[in-house]
PDB file of N, CA and C in Angstrom:
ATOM      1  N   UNK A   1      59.684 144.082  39.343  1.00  0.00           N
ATOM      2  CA  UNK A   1      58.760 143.809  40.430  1.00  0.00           C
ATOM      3  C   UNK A   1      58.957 142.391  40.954  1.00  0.00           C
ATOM      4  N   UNK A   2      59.620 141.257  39.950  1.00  0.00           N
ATOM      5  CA  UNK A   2      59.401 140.060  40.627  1.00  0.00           C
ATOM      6  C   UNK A   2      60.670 140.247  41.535  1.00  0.00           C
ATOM      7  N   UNK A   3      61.814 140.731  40.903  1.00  0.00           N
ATOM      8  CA  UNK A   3      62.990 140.363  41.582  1.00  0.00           C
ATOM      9  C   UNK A   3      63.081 141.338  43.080  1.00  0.00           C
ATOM     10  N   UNK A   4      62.694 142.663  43.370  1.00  0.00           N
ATOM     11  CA  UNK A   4      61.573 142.718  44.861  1.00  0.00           C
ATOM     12  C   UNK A   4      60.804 141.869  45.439  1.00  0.00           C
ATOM     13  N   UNK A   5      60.432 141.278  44.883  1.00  0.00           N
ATOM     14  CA  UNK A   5      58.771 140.058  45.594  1.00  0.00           C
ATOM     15  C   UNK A   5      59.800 139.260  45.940  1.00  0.00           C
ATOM     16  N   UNK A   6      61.008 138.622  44.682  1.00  0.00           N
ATOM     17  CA  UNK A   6      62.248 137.515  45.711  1.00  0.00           C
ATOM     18  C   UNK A   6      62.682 137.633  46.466  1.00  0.00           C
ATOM     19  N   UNK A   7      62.939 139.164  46.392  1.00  0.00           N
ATOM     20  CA  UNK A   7      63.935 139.671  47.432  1.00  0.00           C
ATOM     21  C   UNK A   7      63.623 139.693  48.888  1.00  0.00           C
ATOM     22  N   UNK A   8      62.315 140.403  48.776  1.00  0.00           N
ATOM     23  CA  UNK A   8      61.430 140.285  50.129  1.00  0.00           C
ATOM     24  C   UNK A   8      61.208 138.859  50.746  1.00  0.00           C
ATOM     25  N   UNK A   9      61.059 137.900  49.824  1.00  0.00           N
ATOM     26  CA  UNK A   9      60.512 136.591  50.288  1.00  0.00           C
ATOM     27  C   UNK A   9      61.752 136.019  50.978  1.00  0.00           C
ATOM     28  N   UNK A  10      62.845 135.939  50.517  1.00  0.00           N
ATOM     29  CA  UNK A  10      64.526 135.451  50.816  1.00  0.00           C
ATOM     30  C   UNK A  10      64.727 136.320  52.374  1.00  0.00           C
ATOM     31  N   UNK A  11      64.229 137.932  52.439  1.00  0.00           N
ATOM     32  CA  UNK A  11      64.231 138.668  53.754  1.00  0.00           C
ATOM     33  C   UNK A  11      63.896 137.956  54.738  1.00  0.00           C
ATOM     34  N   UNK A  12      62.494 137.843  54.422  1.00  0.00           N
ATOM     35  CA  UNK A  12      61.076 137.477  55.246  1.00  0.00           C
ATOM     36  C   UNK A  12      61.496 135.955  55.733  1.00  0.00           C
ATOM     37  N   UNK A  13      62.179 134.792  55.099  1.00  0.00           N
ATOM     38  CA  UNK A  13      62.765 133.730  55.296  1.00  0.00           C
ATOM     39  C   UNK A  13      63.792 133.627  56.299  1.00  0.00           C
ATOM     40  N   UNK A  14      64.731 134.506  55.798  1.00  0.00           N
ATOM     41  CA  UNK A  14      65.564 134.624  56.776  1.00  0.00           C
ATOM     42  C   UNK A  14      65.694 135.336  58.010  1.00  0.00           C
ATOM     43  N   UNK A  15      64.275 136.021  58.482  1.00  0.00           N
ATOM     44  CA  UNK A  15      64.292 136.338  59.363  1.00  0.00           C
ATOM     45  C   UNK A  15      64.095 134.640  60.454  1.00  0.00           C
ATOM     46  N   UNK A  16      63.731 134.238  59.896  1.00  0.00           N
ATOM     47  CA  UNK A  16      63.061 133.251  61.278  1.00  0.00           C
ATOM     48  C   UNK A  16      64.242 132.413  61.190  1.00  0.00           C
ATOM     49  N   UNK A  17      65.549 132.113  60.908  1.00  0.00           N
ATOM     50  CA  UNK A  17      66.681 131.626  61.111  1.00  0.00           C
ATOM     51  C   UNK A  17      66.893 131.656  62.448  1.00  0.00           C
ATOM     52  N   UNK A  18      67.290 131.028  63.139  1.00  0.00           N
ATOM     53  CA  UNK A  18      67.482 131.124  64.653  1.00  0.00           C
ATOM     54  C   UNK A  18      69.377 131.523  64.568  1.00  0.00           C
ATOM     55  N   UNK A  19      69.433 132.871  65.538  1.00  0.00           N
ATOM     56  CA  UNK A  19      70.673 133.163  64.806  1.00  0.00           C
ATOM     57  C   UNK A  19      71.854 132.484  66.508  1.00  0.00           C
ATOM     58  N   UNK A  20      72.885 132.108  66.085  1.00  0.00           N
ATOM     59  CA  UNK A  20      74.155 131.681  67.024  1.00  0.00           C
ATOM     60  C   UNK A  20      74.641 132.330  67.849  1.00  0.00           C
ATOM     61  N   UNK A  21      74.777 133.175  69.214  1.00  0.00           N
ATOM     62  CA  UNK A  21      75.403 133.874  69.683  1.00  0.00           C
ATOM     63  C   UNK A  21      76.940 133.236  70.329  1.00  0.00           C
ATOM     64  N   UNK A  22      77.371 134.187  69.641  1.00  0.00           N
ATOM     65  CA  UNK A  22      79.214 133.722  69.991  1.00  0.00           C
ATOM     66  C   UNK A  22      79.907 134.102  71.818  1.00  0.00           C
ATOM     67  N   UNK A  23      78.545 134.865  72.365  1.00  0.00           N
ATOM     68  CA  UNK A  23      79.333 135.232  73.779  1.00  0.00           C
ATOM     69  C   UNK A  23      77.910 134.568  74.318  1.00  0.00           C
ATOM     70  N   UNK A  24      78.075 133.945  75.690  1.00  0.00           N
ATOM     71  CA  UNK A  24      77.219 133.480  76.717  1.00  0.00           C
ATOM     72  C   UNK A  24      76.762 134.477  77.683  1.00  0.00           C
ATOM     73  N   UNK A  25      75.477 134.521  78.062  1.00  0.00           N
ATOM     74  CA  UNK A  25      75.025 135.307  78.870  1.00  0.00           C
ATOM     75  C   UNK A  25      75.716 135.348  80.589  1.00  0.00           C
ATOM     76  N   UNK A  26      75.553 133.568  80.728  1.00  0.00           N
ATOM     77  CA  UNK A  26      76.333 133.103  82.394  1.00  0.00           C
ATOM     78  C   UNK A  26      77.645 133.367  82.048  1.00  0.00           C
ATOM     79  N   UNK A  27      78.355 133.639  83.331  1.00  0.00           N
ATOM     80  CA  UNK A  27      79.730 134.000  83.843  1.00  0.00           C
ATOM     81  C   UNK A  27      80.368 132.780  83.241  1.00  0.00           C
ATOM     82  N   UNK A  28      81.296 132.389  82.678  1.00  0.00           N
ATOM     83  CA  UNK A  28      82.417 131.187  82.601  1.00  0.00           C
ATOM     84  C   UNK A  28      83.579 131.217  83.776  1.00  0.00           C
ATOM     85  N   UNK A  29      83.236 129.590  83.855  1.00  0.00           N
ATOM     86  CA  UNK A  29      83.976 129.116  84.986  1.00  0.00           C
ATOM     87  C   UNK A  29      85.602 129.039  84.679  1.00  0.00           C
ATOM     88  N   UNK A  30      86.172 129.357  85.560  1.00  0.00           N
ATOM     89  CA  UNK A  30      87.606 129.774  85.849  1.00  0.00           C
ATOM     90  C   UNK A  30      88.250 128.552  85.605  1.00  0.00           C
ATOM     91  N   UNK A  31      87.983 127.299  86.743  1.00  0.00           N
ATOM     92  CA  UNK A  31      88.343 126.228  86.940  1.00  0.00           C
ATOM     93  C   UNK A  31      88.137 125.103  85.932  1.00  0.00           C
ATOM     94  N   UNK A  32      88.972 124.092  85.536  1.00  0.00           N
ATOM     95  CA  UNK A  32      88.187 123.228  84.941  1.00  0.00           C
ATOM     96  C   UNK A  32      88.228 122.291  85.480  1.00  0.00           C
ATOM     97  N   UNK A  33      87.404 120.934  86.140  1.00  0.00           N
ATOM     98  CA  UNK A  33      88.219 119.726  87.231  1.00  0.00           C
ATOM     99  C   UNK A  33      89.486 119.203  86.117  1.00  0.00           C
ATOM    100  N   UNK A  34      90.470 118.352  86.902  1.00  0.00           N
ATOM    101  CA  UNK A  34      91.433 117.956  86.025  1.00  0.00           C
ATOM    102  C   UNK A  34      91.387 116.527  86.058  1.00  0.00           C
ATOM    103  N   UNK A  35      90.265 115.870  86.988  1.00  0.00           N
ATOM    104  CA  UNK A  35      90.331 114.731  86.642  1.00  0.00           C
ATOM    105  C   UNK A  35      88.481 114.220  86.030  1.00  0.00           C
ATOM    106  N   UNK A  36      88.625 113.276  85.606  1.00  0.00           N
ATOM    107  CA  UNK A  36      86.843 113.313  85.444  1.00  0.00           C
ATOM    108  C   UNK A  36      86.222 112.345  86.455  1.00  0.00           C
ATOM    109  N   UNK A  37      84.591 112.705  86.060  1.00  0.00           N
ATOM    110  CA  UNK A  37      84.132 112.101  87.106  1.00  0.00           C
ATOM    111  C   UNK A  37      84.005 110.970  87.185  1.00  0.00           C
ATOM    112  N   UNK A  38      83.882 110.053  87.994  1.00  0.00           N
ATOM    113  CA  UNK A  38      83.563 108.642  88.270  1.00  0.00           C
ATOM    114  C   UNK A  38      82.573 107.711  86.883  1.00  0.00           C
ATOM    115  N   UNK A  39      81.922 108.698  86.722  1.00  0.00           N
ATOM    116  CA  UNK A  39      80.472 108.438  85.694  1.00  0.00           C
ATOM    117  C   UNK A  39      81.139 108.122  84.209  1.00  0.00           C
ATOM    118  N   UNK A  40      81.904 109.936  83.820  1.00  0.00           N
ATOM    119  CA  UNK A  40      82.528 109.705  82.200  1.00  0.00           C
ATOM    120  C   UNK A  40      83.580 108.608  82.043  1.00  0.00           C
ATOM    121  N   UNK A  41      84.284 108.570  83.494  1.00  0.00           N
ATOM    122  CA  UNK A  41      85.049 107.075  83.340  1.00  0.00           C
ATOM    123  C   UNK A  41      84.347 106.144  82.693  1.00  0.00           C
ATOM    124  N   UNK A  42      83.667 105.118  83.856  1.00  0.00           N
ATOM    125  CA  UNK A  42      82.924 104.337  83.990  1.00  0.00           C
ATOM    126  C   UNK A  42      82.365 104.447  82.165  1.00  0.00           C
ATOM    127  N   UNK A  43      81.534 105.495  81.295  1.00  0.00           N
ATOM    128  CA  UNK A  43      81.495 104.985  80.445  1.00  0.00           C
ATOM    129  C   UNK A  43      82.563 105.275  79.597  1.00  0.00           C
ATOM    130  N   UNK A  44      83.314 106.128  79.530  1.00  0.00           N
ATOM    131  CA  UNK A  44      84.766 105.441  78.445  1.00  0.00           C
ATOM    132  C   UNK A  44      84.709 104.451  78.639  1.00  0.00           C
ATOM    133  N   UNK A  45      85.179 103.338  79.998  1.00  0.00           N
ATOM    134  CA  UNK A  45      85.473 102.218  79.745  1.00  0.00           C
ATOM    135  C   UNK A  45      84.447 100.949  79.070  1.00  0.00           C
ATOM    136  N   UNK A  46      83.432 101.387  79.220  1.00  0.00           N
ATOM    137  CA  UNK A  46      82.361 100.754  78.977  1.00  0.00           C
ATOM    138  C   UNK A  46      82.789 101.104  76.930  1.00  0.00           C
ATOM    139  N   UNK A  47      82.661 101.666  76.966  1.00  0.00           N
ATOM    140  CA  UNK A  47      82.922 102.337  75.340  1.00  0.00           C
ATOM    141  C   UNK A  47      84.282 101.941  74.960  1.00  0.00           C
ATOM    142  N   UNK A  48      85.116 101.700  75.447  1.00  0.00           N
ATOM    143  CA  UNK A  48      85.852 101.269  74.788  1.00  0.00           C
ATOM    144  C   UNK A  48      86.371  99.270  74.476  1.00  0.00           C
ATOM    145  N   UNK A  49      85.367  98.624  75.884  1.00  0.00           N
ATOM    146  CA  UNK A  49      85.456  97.779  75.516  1.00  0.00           C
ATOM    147  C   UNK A  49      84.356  96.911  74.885  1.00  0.00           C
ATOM    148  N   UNK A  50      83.302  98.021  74.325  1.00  0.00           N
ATOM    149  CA  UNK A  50      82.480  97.648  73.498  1.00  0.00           C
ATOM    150  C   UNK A  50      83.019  98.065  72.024  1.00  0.00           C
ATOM    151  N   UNK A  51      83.560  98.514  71.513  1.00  0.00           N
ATOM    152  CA  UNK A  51      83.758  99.420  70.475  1.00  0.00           C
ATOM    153  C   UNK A  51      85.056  98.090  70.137  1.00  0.00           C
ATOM    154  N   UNK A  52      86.035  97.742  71.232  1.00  0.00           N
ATOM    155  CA  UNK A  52      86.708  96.528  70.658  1.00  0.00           C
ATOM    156  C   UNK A  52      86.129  95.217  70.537  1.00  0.00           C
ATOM    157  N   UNK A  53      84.979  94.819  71.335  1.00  0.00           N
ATOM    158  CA  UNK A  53      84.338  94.024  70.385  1.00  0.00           C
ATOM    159  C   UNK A  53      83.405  93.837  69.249  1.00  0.00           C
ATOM    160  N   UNK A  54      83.336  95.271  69.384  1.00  0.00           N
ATOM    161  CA  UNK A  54      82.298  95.104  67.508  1.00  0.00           C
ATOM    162  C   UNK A  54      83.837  94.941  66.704  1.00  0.00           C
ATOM    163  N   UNK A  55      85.008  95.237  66.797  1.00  0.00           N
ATOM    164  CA  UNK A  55      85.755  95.307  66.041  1.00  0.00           C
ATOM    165  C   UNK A  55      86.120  94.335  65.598  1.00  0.00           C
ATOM    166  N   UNK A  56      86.544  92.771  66.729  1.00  0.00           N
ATOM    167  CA  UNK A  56      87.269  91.619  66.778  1.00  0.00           C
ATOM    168  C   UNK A  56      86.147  91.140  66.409  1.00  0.00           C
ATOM    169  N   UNK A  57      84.675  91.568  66.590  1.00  0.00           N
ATOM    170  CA  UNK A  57      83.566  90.616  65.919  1.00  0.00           C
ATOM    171  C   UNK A  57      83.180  89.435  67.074  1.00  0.00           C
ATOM    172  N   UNK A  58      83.577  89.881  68.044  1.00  0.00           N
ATOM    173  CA  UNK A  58      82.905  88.912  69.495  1.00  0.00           C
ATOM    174  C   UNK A  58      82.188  90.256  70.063  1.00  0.00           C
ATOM    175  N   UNK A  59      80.841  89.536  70.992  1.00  0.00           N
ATOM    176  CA  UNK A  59      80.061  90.242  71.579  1.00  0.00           C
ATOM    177  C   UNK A  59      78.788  90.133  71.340  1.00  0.00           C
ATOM    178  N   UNK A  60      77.748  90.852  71.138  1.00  0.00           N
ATOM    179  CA  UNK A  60      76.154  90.795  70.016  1.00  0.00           C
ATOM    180  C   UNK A  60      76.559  90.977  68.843  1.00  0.00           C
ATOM    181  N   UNK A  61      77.615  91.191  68.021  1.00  0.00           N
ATOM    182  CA  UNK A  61      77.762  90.955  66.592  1.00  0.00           C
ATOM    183  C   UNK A  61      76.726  92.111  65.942  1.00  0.00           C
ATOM    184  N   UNK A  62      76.554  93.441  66.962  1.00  0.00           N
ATOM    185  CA  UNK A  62      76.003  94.500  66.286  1.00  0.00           C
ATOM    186  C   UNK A  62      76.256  94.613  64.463  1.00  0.00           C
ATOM    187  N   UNK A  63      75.698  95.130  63.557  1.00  0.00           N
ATOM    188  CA  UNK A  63      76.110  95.203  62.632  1.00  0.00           C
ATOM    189  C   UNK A  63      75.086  96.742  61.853  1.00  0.00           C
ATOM    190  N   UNK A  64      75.765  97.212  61.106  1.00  0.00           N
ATOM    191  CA  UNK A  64      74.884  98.037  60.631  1.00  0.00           C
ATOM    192  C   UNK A  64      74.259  97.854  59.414  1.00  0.00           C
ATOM    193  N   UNK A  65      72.932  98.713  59.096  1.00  0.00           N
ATOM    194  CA  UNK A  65      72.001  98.008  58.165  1.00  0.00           C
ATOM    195  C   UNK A  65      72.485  98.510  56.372  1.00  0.00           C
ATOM    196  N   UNK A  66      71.737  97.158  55.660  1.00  0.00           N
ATOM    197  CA  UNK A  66      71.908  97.679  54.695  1.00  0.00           C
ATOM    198  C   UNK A  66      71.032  98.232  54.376  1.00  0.00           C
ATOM    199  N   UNK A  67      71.050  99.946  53.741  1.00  0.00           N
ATOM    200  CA  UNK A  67      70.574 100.101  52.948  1.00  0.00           C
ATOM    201  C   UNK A  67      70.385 100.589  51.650  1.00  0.00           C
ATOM    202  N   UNK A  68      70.841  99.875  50.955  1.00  0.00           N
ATOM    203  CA  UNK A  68      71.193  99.779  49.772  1.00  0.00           C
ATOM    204  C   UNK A  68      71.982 100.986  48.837  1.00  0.00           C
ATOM    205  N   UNK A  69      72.251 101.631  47.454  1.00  0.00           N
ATOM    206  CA  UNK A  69      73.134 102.212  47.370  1.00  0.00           C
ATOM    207  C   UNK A  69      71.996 103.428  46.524  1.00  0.00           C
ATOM    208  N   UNK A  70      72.274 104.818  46.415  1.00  0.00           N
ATOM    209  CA  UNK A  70      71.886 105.796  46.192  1.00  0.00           C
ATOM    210  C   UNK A  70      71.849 106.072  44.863  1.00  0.00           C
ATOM    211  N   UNK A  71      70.575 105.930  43.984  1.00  0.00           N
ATOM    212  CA  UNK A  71      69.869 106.300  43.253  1.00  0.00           C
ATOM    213  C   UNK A  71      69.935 108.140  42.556  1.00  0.00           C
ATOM    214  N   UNK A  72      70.696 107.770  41.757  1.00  0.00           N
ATOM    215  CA  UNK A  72      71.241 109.805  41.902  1.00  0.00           C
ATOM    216  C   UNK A  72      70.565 109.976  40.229  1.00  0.00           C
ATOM    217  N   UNK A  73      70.325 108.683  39.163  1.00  0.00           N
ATOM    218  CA  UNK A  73      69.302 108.944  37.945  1.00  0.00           C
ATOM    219  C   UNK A  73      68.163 109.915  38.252  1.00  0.00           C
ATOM    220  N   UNK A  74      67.310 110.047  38.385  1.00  0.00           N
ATOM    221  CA  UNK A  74      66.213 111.297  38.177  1.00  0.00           C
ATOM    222  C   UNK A  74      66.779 112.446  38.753  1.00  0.00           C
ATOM    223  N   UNK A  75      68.071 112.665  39.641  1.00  0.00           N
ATOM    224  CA  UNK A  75      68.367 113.902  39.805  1.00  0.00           C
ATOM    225  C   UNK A  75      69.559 114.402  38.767  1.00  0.00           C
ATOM    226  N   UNK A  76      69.904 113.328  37.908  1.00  0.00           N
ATOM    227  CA  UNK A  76      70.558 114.202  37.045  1.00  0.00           C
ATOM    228  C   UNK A  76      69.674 114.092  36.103  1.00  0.00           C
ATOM    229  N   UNK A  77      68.535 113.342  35.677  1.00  0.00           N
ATOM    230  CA  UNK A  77      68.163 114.160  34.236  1.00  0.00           C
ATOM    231  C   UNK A  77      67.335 115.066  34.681  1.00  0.00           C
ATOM    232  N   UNK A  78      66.492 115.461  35.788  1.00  0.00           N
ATOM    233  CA  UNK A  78      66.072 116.322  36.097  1.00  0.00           C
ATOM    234  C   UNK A  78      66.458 117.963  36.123  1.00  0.00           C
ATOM    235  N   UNK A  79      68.232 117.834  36.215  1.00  0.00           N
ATOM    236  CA  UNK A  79      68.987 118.653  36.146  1.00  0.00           C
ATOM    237  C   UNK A  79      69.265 118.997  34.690  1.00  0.00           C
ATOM    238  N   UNK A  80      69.475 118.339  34.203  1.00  0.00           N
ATOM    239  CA  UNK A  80      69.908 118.514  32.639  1.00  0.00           C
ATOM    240  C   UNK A  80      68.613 118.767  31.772  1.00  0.00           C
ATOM    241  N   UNK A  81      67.593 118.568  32.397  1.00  0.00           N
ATOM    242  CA  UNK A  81      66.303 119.263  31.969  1.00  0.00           C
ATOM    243  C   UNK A  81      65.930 120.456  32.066  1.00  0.00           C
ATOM    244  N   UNK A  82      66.295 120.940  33.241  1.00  0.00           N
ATOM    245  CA  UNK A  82      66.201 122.631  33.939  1.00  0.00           C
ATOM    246  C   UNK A  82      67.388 123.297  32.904  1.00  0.00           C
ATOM    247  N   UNK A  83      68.639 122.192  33.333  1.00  0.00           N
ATOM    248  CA  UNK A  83      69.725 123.116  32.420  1.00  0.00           C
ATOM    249  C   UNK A  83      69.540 123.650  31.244  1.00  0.00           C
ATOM    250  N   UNK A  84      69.148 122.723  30.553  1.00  0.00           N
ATOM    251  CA  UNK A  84      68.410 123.065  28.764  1.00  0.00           C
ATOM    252  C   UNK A  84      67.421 123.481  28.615  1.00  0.00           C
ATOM    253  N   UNK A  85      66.711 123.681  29.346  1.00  0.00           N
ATOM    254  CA  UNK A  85      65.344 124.550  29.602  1.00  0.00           C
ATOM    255  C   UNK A  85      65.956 126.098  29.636  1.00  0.00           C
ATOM    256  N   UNK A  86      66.623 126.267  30.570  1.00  0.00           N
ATOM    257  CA  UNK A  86      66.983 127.778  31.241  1.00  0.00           C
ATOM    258  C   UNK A  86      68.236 128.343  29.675  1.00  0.00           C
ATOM    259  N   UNK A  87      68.839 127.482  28.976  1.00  0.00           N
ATOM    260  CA  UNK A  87      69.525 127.613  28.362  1.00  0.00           C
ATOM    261  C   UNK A  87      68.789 127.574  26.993  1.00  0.00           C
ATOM    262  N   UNK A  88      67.527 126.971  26.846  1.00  0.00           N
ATOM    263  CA  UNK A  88      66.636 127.859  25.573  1.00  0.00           C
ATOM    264  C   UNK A  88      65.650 128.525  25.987  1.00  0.00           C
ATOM    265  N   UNK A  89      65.647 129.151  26.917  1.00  0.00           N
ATOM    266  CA  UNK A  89      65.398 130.593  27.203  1.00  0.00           C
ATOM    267  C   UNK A  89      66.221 131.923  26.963  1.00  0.00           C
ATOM    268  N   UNK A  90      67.392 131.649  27.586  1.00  0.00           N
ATOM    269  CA  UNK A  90      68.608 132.167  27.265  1.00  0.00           C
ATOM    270  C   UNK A  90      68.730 132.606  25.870  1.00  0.00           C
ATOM    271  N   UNK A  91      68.443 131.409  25.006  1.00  0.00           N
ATOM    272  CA  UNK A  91      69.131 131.341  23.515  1.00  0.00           C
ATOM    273  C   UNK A  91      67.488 132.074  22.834  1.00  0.00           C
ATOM    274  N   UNK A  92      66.405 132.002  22.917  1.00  0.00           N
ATOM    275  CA  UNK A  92      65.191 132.497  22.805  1.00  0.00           C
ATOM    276  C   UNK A  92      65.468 134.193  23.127  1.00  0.00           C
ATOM    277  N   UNK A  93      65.754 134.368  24.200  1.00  0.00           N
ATOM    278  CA  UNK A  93      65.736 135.908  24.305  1.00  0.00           C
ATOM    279  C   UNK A  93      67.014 136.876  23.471  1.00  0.00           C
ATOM    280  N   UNK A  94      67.908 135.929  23.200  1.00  0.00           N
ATOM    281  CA  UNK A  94      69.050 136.702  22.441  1.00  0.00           C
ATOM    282  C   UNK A  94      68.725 136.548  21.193  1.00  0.00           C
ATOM    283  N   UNK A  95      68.057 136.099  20.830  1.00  0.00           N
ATOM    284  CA  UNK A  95      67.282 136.008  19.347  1.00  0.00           C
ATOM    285  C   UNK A  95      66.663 137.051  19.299  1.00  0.00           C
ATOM    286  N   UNK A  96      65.516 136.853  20.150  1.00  0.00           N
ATOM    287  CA  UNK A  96      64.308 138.398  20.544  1.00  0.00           C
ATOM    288  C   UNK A  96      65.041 139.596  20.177  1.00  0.00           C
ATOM    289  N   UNK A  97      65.738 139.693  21.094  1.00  0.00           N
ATOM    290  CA  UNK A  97      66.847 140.959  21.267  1.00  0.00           C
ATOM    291  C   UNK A  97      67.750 141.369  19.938  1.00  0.00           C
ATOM    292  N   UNK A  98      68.235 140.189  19.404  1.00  0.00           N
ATOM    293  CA  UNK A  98      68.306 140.818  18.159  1.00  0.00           C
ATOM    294  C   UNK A  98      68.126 141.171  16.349  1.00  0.00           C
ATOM    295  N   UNK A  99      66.609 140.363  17.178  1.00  0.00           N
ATOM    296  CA  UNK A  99      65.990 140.724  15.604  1.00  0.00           C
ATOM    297  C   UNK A  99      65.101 141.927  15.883  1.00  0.00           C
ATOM    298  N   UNK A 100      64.792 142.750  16.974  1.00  0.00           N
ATOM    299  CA  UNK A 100      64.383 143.651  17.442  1.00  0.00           C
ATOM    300  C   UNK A 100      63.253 143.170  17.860  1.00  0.00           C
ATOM    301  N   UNK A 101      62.468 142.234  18.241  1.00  0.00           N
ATOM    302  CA  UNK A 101      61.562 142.231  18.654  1.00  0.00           C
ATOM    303  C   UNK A 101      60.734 142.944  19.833  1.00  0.00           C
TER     304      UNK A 101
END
């Protein structure tokens, strides 16, 4: 009965997934322009001669932040807690099982 009640719940979940459609409803255009417009120029160039001065380190001296380095302790003993948990359960029921309980 529980592993139905999961099953249903995992259903019932995945219904509300918003699903991807691989074909478009509008017609696709034939043409593609071959040159771009005035605008995507204008910012490539803008982008690219910002992007070489964060590089050379002239300009606003943008910089990105620190924040500091990732803390991964409580998710491994947390893990190795479940692990040995689920694994004397494991070792609990094959006992059960064969002393006939």
């Amino acid at each position: 009965m529980l592993t139905a009640t999961a099953a249903a719940s995992l259903l019932g979940a995945l219904w509300f997934v918003p699903s991807a459609n691989a074909t478009s409803d509008s017609p696709v255009r034939d043409a593609v322009a071959a040159s771009p417009s005035p605008q995507v120029a204008e910012q490539a160039r803008i982008a690219a001669t910002t992007a070489g001065d964060s590089v050379t380190g002239a300009g606003t001296g943008a910089r990105l932040a620190d924040t500091g380095s990732f803390d991964s302790t409580p998710y491994v003993l947390g893990g190795t807690l479940f692990l040995t948990l689920g694994a004397g359960f494991v070792a609990y029921s094959v006992r059960r099982e064969r002393l006939g309980f």
